[in-house]
Protein backbone atom coordinates (compact mmCIF):
# COMPACT_ATOMS: atom_id res chain seq x y z
CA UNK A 1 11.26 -23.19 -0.65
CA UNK A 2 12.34 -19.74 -1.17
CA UNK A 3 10.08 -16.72 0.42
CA UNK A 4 8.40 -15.41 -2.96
CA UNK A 5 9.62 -11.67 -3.62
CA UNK A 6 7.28 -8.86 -4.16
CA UNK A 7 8.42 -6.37 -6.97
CA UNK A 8 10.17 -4.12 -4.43
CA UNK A 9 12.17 -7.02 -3.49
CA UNK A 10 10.99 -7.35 0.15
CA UNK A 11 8.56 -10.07 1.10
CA UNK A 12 5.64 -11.13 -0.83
CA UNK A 13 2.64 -9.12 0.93
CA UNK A 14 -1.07 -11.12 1.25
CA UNK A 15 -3.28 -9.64 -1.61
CA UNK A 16 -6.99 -10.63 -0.44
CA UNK A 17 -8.23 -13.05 1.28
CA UNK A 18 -11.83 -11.85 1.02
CA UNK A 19 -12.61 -12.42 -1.72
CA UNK A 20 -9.66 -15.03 -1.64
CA UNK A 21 -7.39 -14.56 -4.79
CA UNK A 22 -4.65 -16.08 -6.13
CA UNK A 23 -3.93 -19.11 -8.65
CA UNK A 24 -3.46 -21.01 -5.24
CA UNK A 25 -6.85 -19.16 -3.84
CA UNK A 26 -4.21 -18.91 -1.35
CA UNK A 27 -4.81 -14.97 -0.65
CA UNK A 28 -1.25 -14.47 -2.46
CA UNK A 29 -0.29 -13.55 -5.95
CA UNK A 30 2.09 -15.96 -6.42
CA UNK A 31 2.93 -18.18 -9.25
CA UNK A 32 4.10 -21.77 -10.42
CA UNK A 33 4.30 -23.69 -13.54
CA UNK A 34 1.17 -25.09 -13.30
CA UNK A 35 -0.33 -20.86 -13.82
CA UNK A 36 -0.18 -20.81 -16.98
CA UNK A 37 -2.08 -17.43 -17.00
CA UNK A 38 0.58 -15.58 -14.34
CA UNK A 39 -1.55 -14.11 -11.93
CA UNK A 40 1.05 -12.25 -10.42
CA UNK A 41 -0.70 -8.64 -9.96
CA UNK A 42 -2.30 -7.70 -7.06
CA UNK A 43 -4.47 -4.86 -8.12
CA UNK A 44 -7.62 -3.04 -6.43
CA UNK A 45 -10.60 -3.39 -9.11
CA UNK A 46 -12.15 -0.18 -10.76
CA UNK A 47 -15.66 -0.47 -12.78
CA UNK A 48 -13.40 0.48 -15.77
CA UNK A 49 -11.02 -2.25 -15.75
CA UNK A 50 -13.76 -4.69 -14.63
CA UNK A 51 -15.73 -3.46 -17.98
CA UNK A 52 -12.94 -3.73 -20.01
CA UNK A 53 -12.00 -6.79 -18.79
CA UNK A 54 -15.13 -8.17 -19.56
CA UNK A 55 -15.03 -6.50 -23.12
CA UNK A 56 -11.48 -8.37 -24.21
CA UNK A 57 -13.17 -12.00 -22.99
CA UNK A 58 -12.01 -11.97 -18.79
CA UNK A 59 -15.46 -11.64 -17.33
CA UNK A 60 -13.97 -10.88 -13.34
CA UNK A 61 -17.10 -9.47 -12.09
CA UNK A 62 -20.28 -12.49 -12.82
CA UNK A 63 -20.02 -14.71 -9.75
CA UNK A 64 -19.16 -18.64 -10.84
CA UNK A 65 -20.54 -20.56 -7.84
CA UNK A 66 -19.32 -24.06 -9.23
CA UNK A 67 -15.82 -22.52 -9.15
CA UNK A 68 -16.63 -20.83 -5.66
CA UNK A 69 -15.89 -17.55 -7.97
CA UNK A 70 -17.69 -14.99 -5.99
CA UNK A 71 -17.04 -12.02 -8.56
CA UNK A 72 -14.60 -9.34 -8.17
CA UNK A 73 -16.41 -5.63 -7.32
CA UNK A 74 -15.11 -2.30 -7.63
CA UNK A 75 -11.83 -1.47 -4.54
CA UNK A 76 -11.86 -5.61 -4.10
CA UNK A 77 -8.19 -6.54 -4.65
CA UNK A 78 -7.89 -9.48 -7.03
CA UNK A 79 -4.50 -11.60 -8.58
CA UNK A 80 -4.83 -10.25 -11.99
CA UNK A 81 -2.55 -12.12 -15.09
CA UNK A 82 0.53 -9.83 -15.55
CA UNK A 83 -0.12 -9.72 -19.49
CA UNK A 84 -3.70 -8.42 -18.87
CA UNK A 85 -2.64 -5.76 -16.67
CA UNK A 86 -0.11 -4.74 -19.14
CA UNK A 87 -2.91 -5.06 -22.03
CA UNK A 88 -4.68 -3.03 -19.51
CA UNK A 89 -2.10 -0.23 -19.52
CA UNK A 90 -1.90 -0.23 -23.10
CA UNK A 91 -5.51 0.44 -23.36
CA UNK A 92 -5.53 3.49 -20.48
CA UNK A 93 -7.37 1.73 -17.93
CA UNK A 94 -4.65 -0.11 -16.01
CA UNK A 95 -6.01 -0.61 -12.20
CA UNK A 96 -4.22 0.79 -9.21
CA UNK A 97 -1.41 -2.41 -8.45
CA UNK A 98 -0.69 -3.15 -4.61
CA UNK A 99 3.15 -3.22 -5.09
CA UNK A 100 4.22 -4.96 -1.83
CA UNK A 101 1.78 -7.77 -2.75
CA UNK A 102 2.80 -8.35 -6.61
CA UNK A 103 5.07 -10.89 -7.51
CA UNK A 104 8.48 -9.81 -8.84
CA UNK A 105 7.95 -11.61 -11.56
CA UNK A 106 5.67 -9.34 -13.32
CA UNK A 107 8.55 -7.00 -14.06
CA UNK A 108 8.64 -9.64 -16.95
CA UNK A 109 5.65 -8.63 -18.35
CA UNK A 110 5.17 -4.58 -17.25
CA UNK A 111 8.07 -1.92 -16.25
CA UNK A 112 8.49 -1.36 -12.91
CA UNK A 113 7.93 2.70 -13.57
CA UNK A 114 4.31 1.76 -14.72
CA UNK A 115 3.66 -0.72 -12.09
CA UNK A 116 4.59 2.57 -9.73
CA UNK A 117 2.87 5.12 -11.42
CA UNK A 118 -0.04 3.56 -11.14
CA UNK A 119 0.46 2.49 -7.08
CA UNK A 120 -2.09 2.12 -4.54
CA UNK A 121 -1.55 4.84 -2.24
């Protein structure tokens, strides 16, 4: 198997492993056919995305213990669906976006100038 690419088109960086992300829960924000959702983003949580989230029907931050779902808290990083990150951006409160560890595929779903803009530094 090829070595996923990030959207810089180097290696696919390690998003979080604490708490550990991914639709594998594999720390990476990769993606398959079985992610139907495309959790491709590797973004560092605000309170403002993690409200809105929870306002458009993505609760992220209420712990799920049967799902060993810890929550998501503001400056966690988190594998976040590339068409909610875009909804996100629509709605002016995108969340910062770890470039080296979000999948190129995203690019799909956002422009790469966005995805920039709104970099971790």
């Amino acid at each position: 198997m090829a070595t996923p690419k990030n959207v810089l088109g180097t290696e696919l960086q390690s998003c979080s492993t604490d708490p550990l992300t991914g639709f594998y829960r594999d720390g990476c924000c990769r993606t398959g056919r079985e992610d139907m959702g495309i959790h491709t983003v590797c973004i560092q949580a605000t309170a403002e995305f993690l409200e809105f989230s929870r306002d458009v029907g993505n609760d992220l931050s209420t712990p799920i213990p049967m799902y060993e779902f810890p929550g998501v808290r503001p400056g966690e990083r988190w594998c976040l669906c590339a068409q909610r990150w875009q909804q996100a951006f629509e709605a002016g409160v995108a969340p910062p976006v770890v470039l080296e560890a979000t999948h190129i595929s995203t690019i799909e779903f956002a422009d790469i100038e966005d995805l920039q803009a709104h970099a971790v530094e």
